[in-house]
Protein backbone atom coordinates (compact mmCIF):
# COMPACT_ATOMS: atom_id res chain seq x y z
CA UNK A 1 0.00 0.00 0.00
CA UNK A 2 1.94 3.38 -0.87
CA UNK A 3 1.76 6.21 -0.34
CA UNK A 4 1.47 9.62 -2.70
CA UNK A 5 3.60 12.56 -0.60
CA UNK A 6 3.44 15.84 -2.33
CA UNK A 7 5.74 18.53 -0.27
CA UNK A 8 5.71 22.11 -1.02
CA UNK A 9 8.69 23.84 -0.11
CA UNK A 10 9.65 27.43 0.34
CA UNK A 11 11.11 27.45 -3.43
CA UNK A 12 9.47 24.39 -5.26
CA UNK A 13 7.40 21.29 -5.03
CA UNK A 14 8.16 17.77 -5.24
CA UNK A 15 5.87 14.68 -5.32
CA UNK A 16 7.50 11.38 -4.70
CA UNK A 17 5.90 7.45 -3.97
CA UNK A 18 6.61 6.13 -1.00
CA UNK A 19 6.69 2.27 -0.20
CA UNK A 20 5.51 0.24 2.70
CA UNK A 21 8.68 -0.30 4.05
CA UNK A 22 9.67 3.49 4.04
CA UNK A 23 11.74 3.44 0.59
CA UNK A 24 11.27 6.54 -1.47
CA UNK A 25 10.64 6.71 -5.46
CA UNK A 26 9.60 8.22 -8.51
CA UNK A 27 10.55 11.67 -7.22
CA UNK A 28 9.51 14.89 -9.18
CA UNK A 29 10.37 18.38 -8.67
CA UNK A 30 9.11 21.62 -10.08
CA UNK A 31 10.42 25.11 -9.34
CA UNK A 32 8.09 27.35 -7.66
CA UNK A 33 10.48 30.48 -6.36
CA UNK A 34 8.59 33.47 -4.66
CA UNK A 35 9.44 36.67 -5.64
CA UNK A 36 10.97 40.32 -3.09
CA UNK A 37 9.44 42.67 -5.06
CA UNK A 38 10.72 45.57 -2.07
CA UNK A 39 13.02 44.57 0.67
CA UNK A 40 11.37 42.48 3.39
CA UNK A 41 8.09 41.88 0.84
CA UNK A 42 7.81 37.91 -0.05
CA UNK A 43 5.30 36.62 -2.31
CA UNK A 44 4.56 33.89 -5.13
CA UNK A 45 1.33 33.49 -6.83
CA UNK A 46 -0.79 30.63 -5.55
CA UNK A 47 -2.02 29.61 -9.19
CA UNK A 48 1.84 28.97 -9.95
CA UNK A 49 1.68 26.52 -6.83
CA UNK A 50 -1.41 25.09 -7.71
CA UNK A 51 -0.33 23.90 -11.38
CA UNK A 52 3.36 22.87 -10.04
CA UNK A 53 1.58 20.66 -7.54
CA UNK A 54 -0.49 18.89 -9.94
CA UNK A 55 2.18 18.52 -12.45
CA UNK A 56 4.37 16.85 -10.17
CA UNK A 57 1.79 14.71 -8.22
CA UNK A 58 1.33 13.65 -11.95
CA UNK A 59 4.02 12.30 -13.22
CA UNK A 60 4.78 10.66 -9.98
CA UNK A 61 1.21 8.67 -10.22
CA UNK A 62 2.15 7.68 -13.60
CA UNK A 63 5.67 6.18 -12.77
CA UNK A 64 4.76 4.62 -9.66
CA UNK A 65 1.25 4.28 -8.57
CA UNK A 66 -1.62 3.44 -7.68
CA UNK A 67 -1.40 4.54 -3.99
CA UNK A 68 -3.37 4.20 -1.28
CA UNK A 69 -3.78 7.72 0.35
CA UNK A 70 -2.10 10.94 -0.21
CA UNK A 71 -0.03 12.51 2.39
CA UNK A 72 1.00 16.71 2.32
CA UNK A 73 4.13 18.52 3.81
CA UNK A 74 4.23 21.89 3.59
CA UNK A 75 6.15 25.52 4.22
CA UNK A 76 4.18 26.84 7.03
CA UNK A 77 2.45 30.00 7.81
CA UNK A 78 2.67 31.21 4.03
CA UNK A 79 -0.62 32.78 3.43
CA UNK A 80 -3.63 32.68 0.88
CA UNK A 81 -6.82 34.09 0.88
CA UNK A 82 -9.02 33.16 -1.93
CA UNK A 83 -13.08 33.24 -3.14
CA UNK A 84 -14.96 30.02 -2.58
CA UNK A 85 -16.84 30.95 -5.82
CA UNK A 86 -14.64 30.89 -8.13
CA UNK A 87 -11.23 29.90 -6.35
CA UNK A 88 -9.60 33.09 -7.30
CA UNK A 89 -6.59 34.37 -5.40
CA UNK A 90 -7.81 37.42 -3.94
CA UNK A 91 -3.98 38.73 -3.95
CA UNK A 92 -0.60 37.36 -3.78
CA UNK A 93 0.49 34.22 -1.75
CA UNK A 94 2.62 35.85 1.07
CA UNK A 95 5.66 33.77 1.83
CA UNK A 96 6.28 33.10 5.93
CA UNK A 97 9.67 35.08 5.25
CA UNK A 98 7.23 38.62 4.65
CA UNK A 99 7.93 40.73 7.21
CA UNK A 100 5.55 43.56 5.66
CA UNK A 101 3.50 43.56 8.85
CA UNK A 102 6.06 44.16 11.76
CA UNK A 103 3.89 47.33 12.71
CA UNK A 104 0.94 45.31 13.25
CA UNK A 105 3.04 43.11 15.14
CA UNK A 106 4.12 45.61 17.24
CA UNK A 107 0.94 47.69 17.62
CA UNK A 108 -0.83 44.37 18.96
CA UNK A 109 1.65 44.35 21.71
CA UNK A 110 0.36 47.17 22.86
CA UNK A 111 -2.63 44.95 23.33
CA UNK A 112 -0.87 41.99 25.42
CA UNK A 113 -1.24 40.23 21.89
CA UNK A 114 2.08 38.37 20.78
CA UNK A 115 2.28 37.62 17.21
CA UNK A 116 5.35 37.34 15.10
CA UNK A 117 5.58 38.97 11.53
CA UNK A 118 6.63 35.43 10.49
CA UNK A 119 2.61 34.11 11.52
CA UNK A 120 -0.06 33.49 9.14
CA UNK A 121 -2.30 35.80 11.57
CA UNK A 122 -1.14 39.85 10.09
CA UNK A 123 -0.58 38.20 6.90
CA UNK A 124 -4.47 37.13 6.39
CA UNK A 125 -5.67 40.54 7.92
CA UNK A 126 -3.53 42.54 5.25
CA UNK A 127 -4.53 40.14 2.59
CA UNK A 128 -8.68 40.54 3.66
CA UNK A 129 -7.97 44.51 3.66
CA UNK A 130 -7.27 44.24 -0.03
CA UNK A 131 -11.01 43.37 -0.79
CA UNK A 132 -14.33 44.89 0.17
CA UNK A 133 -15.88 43.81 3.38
CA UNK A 134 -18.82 43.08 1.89
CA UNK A 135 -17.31 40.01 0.27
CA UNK A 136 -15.83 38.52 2.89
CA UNK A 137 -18.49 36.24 3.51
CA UNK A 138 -17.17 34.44 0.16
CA UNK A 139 -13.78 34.31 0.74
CA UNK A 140 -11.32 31.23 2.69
CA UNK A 141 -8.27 31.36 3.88
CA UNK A 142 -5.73 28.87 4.18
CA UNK A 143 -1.70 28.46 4.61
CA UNK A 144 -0.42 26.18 1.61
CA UNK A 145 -1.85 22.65 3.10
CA UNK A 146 -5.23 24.06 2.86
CA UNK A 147 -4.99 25.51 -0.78
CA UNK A 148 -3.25 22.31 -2.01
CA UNK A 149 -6.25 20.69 -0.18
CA UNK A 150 -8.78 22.72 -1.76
CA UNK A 151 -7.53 22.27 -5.14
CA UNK A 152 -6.85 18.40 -4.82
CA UNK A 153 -10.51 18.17 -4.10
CA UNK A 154 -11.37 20.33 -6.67
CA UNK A 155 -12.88 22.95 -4.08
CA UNK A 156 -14.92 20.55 -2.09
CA UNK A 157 -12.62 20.92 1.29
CA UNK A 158 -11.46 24.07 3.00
CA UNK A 159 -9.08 22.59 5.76
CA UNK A 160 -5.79 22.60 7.58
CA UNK A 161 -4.49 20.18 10.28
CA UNK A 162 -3.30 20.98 13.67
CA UNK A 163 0.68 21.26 13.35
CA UNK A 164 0.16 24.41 10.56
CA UNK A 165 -3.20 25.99 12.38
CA UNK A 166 -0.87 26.06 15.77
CA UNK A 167 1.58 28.48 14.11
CA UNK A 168 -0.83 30.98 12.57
CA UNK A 169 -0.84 33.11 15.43
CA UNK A 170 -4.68 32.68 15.63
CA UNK A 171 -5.04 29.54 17.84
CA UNK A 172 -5.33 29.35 21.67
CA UNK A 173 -2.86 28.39 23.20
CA UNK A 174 -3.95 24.74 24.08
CA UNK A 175 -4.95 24.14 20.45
CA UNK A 176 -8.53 23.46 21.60
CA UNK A 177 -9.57 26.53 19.26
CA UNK A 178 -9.37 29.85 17.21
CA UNK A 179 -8.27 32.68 19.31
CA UNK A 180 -11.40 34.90 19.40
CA UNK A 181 -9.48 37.70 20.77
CA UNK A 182 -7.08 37.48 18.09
CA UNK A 183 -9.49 37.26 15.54
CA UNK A 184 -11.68 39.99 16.73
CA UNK A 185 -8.41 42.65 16.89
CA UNK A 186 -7.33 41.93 13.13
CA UNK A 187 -11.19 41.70 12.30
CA UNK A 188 -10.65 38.45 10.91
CA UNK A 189 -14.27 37.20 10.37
CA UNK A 190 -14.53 32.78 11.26
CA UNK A 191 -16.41 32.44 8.30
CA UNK A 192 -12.85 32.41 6.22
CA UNK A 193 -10.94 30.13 8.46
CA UNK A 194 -10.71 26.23 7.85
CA UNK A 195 -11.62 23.08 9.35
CA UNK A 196 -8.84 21.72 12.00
CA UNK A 197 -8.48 18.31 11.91
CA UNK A 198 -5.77 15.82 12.96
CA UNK A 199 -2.79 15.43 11.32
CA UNK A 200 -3.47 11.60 9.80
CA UNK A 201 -6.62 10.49 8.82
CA UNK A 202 -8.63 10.25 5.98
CA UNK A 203 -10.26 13.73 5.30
CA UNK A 204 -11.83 13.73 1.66
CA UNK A 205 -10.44 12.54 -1.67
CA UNK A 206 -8.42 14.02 -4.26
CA UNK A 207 -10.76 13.83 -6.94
CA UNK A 208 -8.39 15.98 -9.03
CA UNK A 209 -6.23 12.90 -9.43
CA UNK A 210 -7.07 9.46 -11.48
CA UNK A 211 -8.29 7.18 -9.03
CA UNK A 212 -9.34 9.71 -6.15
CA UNK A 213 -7.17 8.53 -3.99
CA UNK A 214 -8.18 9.88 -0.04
CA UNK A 215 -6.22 12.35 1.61
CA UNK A 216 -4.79 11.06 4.77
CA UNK A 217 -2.05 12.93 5.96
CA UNK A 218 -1.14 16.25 6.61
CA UNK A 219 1.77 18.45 8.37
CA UNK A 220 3.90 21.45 8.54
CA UNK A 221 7.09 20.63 6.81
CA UNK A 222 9.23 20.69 10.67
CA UNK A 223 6.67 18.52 12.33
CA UNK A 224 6.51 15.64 9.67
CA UNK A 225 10.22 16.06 9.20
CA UNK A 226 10.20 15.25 13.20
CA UNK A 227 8.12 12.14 12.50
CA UNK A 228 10.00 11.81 9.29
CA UNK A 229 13.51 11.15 11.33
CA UNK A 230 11.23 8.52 13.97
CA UNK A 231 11.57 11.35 16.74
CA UNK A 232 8.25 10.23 18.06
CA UNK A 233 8.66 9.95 21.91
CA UNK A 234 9.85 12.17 24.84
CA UNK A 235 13.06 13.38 24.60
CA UNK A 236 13.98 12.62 20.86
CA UNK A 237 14.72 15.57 18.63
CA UNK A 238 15.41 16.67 15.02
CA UNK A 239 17.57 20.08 13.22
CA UNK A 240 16.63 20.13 9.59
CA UNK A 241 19.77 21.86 8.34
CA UNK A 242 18.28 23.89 5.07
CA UNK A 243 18.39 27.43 4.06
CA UNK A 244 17.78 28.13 7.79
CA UNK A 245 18.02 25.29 10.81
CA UNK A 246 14.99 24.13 12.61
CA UNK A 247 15.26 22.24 16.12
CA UNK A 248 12.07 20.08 16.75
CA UNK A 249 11.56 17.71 20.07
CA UNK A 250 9.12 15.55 20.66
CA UNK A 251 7.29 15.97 24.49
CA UNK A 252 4.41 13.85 24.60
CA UNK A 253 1.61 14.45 26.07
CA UNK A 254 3.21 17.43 28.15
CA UNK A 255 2.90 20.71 26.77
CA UNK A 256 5.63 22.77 27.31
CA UNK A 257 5.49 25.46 29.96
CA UNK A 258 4.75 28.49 27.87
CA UNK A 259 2.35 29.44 25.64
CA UNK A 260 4.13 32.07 23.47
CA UNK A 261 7.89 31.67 23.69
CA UNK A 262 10.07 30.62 26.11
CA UNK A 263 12.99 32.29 28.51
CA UNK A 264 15.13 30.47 26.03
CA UNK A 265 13.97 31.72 23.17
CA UNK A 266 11.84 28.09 21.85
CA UNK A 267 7.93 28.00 20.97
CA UNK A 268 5.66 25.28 21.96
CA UNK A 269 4.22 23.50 18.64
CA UNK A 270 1.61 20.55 18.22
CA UNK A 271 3.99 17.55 16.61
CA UNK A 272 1.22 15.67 15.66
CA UNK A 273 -2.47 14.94 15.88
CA UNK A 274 -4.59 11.71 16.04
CA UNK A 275 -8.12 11.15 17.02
CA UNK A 276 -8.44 14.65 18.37
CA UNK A 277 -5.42 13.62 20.72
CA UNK A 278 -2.53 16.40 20.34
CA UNK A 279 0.94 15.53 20.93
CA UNK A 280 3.14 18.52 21.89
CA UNK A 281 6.74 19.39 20.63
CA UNK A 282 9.32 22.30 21.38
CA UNK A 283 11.18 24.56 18.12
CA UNK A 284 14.42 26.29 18.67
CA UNK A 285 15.36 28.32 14.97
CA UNK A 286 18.32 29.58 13.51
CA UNK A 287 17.95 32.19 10.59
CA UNK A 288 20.22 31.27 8.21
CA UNK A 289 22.07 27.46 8.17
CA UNK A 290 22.95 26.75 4.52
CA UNK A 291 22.63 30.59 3.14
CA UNK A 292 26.44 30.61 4.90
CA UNK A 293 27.52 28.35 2.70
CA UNK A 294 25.57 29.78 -0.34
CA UNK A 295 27.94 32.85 1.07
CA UNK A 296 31.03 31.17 0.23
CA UNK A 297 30.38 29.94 -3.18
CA UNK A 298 27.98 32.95 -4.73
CA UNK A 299 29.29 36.18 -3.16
CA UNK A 300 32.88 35.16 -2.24
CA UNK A 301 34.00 32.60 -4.53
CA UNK A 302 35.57 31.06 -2.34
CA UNK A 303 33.96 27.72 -3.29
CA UNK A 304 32.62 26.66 -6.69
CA UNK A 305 29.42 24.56 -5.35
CA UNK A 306 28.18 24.01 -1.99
CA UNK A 307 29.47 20.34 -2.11
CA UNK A 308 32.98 21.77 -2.39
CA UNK A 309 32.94 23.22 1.31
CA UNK A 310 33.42 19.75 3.09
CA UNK A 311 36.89 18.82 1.27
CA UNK A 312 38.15 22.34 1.55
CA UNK A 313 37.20 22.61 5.02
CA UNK A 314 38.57 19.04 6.38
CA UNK A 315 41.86 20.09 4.56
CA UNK A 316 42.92 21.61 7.77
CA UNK A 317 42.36 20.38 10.96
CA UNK A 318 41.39 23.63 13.03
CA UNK A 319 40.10 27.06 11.82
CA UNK A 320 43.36 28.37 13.70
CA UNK A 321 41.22 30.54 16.37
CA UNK A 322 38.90 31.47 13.32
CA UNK A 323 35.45 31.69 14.77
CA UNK A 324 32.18 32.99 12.72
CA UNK A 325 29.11 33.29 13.58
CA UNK A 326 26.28 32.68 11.23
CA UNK A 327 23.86 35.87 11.98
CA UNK A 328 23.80 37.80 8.25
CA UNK A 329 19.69 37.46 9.04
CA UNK A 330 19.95 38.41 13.13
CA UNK A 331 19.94 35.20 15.72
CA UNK A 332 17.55 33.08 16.37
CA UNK A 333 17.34 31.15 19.93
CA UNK A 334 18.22 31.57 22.50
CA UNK A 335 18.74 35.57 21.76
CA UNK A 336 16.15 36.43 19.31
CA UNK A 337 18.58 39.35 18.52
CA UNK A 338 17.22 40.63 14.67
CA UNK A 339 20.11 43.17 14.77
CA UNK A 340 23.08 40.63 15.27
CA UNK A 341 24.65 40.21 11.96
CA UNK A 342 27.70 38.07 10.87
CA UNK A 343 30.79 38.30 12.38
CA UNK A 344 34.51 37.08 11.29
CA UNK A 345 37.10 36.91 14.15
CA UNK A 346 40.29 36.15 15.00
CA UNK A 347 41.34 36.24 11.06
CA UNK A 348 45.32 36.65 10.96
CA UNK A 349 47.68 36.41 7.86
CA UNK A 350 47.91 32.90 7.95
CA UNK A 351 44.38 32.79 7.68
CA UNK A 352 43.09 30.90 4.28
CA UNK A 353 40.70 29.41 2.33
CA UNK A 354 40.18 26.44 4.34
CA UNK A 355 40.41 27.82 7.76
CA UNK A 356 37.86 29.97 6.20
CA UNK A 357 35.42 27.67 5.07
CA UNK A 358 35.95 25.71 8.24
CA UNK A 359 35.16 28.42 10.25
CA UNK A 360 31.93 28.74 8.88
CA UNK A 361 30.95 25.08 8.66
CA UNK A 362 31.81 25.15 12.70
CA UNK A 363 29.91 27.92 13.58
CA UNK A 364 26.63 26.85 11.89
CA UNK A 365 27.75 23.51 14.01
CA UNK A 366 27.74 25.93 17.02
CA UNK A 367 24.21 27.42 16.27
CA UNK A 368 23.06 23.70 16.57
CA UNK A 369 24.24 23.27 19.81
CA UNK A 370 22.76 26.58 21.30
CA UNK A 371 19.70 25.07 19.63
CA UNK A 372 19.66 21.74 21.52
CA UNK A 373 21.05 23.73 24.86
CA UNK A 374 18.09 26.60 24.03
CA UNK A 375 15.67 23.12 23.76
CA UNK A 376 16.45 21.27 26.52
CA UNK A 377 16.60 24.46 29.14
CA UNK A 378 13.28 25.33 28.23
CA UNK A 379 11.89 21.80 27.84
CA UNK A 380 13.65 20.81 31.33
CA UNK A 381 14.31 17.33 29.30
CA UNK A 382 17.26 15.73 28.10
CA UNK A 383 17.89 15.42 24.00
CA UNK A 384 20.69 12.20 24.30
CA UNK A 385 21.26 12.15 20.78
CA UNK A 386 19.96 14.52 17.61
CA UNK A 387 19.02 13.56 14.20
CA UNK A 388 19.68 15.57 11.30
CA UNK A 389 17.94 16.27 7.83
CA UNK A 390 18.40 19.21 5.30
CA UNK A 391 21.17 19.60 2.46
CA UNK A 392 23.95 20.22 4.75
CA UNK A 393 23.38 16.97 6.44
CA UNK A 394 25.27 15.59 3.15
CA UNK A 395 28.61 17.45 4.75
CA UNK A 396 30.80 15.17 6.81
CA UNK A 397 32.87 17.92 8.25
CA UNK A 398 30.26 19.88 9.33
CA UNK A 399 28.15 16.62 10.97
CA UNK A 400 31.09 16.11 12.15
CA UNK A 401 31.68 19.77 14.35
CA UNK A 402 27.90 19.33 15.17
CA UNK A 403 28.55 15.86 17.07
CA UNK A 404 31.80 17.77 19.23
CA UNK A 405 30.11 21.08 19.57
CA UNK A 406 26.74 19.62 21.18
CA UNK A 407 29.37 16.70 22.78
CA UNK A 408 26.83 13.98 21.71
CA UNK A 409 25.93 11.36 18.84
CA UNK A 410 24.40 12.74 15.44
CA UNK A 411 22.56 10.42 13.67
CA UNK A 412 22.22 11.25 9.46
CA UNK A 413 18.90 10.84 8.24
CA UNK A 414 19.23 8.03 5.42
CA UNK A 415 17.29 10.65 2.82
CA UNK A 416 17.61 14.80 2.75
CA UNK A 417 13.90 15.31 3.02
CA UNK A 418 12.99 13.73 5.85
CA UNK A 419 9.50 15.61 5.69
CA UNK A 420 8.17 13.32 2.37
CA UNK A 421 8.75 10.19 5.28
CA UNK A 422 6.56 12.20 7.85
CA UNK A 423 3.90 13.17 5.59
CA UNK A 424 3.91 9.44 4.26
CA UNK A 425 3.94 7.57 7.67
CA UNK A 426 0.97 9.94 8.24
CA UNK A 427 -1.07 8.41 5.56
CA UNK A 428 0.51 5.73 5.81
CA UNK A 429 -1.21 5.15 9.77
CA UNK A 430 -4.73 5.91 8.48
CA UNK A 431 -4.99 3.58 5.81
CA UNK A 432 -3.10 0.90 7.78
CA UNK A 433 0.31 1.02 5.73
CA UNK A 434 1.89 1.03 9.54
CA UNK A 435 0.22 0.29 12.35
CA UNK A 436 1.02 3.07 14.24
CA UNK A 437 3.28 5.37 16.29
CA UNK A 438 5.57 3.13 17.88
CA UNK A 439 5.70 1.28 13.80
CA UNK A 440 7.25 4.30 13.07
CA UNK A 441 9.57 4.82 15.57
CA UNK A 442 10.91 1.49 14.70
CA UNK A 443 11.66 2.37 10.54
CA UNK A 444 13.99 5.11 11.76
CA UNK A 445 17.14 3.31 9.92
CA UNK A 446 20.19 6.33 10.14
CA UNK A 447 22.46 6.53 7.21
CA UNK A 448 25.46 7.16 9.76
CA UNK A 449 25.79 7.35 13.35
CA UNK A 450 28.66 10.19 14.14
CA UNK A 451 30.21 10.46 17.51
CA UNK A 452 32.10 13.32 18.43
CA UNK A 453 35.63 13.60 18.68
CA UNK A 454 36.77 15.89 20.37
CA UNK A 455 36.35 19.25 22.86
CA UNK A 456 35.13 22.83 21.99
CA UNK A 457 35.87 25.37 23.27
CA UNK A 458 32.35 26.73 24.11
CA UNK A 459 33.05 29.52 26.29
CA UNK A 460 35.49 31.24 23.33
CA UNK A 461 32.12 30.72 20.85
CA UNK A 462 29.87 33.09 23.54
CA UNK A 463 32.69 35.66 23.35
CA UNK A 464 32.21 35.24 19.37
CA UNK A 465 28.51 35.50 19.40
CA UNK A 466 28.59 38.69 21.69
CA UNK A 467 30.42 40.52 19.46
CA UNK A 468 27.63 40.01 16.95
CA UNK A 469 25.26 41.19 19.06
CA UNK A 470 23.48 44.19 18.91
CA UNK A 471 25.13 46.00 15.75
CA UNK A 472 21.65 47.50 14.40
CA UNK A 473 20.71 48.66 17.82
CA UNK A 474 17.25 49.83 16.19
CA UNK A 475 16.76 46.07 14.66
CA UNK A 476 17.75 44.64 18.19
CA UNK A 477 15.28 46.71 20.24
CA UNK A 478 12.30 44.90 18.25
CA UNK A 479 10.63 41.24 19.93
CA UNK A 480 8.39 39.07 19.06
């Protein structure tokens, strides 16, 4: 019985058949880049998406199916509002980078409200004010699950499951519910938000595709990257190391002990749904992971492809008291610091190409660990080991400084997208593929097991990440 995963990412789609035990085939992938038309504005056009999607669900049908059920991963928090009569776009998708409504943001604080820029919640509000109010009552909004949804089922459901409704900045804080108070000060009407319901599970078909297959799972790309890597009880924990870096832990039934954010900088999330049941999770972020590297080989030329950076770095075996920090975005957590930028120190004339390159592969390694030490302060749980996912998980060197910077075992996940297994097992659970949670624990199988090696120096990489600190003070000042 396999499984149909279609995964839209930040800057395409892919579609891809997965088999019963957990292989992965007949991948497609279609470009789908947003577009900055003004610094800080993100958008792509939801049509675009819509026709990529189909494409590549397609052709990966043809190769490898039938399938059972269909299971969706998706970028979360990107936002579309549309009219039910016609399934129009009422404007342009806006991407979860768009940080066009940081006054909102801030003016809601003035209300006790805490929503980030980065939320679905401002985004829908400036997307409604583009339309009369008097046609409201026709119009639905949904983050990219719910239009890829809508259109599989050729307009016949208007949904979204409970790991992608949790971070719209528009649900209580216990998931049992919208957030009327929310809702009432962006005068965002219910009438255009979806259905929640659990993250696997059948939930209508996909009449859009021969053979109707149901759809059956459905998660923010993090989450079923989390269930993608088998983190699936207490204490386990993914990074997806992409354009950015993403910490996910699994807690159970517990929900953390915040609502909003906590001291160290981490946000509670839903992991998972099933049968109404939620299962709660922790997310430390880093801003920018893999854009470092991009740094090296498109501005500096120091490297001519990303692949390049693990030879040229293990070439020398220390930076020589090279440290960077990754910040040309502002840190993430703990510090949540937007004016930090990226800082080069202790650079000398002996200081080359490698040590360069090394440098930078380390201190991305170094965000990680601030991640898992940012996780597990605010969880008050141990993380024993970490798995990783994301294109940099392909670089031995760096997996390598990640295993002695957080002084524990990495395990490699055996693909890069880890979320097309989450989505999948998903599905996969409600049409009986696996059996359940604990089946899915068990298919974790990691393409390496890395043990660290040695010490770092931890204290020297605070020094480093205090001199990036602060260096637009007006960028700094702003929280979320």
């Amino acid at each position: 019985m396999s499984i149909l995963v279609v995964d839209v990412g930040t800057s395409g789609v892919r579609a891809a058949i997965v088999r019963p035990d957990a292989t992965v085939e007949h991948v497609h992938r279609r470009a789908a880049l947003p577009s900055s038309p003004f610094p800080g504005l993100v958008e792509f056009d939801p049509v675009e998406l819509g026709h990529a999607a189909m494409a590549v669900a397609g052709q990966a049908l043809a190769d490898g199916g039938p399938v059972e059920a269909i299971g969706i991963a998706n970028q979360r928090t990107s936002t579309i509002v549309w009219d039910r009569r016609t399934g129009e776009p009422v404007g342009p998708g806006i991407g979860w980078q768009d940080l066009r409504t940081v006054g909102e943001c801030l003016a809601l604080q003035s209300q006790g409200i805490r929503v980030s820029p980065n939320a679905s919640a401002t985004k829908v509000a400036y997307l409604l004010g583009l339309v009369d109010q008097d046609r409201w009552e026709h119009l639905a909004f949904g983050t990219v699950d719910t239009w890829l949804a809508w259109i599989l089922s050729e307009g016949q459901l208007h949904l979204t499951d409970a790991t992608n409704a949790g971070v719209t900045g528009l649900r209580l804080g216990d998931g049992t519910g919208w957030s009327q108070r929310v809702l009432d000060a962006l005068n965002i009407p219910a009438s255009v938000l979806p259905t929640v319901v659990d993250s696997t599970g059948i939930v209508g078909e996909a009449s859009a595709l021969p053979g109707s297959p149901p759809i059956a799972g459905i998660a923010g790309d993090q989450q079923a990257s989390l269930i993608g890597q088998g983190c699936v009880h207490l204490g386990q924990a993914k990074i997806t190391f992409g354009t950015g870096g993403m910490l996910d832990a699994c807690l159970g039934d517990t929900h953390p002990p915040f609502d909003y954010r906590g001291e160290q900088g981490c946000f509670p999330i839903v992991a998972w749904q099933a049968a109404g049941h939620r299962v709660w999770g922790v997310e430390a972020i880093m801003l920018a992971a893999g854009t470092n590297v991009e740094w090296l080989r498109d501005d500096l030329g120091v490297i001519a492809t990303a692949e390049e950076s693990d030879a040229l770095a293990a070439s020398c075996d220390t930076t020589g008291d090279v440290w960077f920090v990754p910040a040309p975005l502002g840190l993430g957590a703990p510090w949540w610091d937007f004016g930090a930028r990226g800082t080069l120190l202790g650079v000398t004339r002996g200081t080359g190409r490698a040590e360069l390159a090394r440098a930078v592969l380390e201190g991305v390694a170094h965000r990680g660990a601030d991640l898992v030490e940012a996780a597990e302060a605010d969880a008050a749980l141990s993380l024993p080991t970490i798995r990783i996912d994301g294109g940099m998980s392909a670089n031995r060197t760096f997996v390598q400084a990640l295993a002695d910077a957080c002084a524990r075992p990495v395990e490699v996940s055996p693909i890069p997208e880890a979320t097309t297994l989450g989505a999948a097992f998903l599905a996969g659970m409600a049409v009986g593929t696996w059996a359940g949670i604990d089946d899915v624990g068990a298919a974790w199988r990691p393409a390496a097991v890395v043990e660290p090696t040695r010490t770092t120096d931890r204290d020297r990489w605070r020094m480093a990440i205090e001199r990036s600190k602060g260096w637009f003070g007006e960028l700094s000042a702003l929280d979320f």
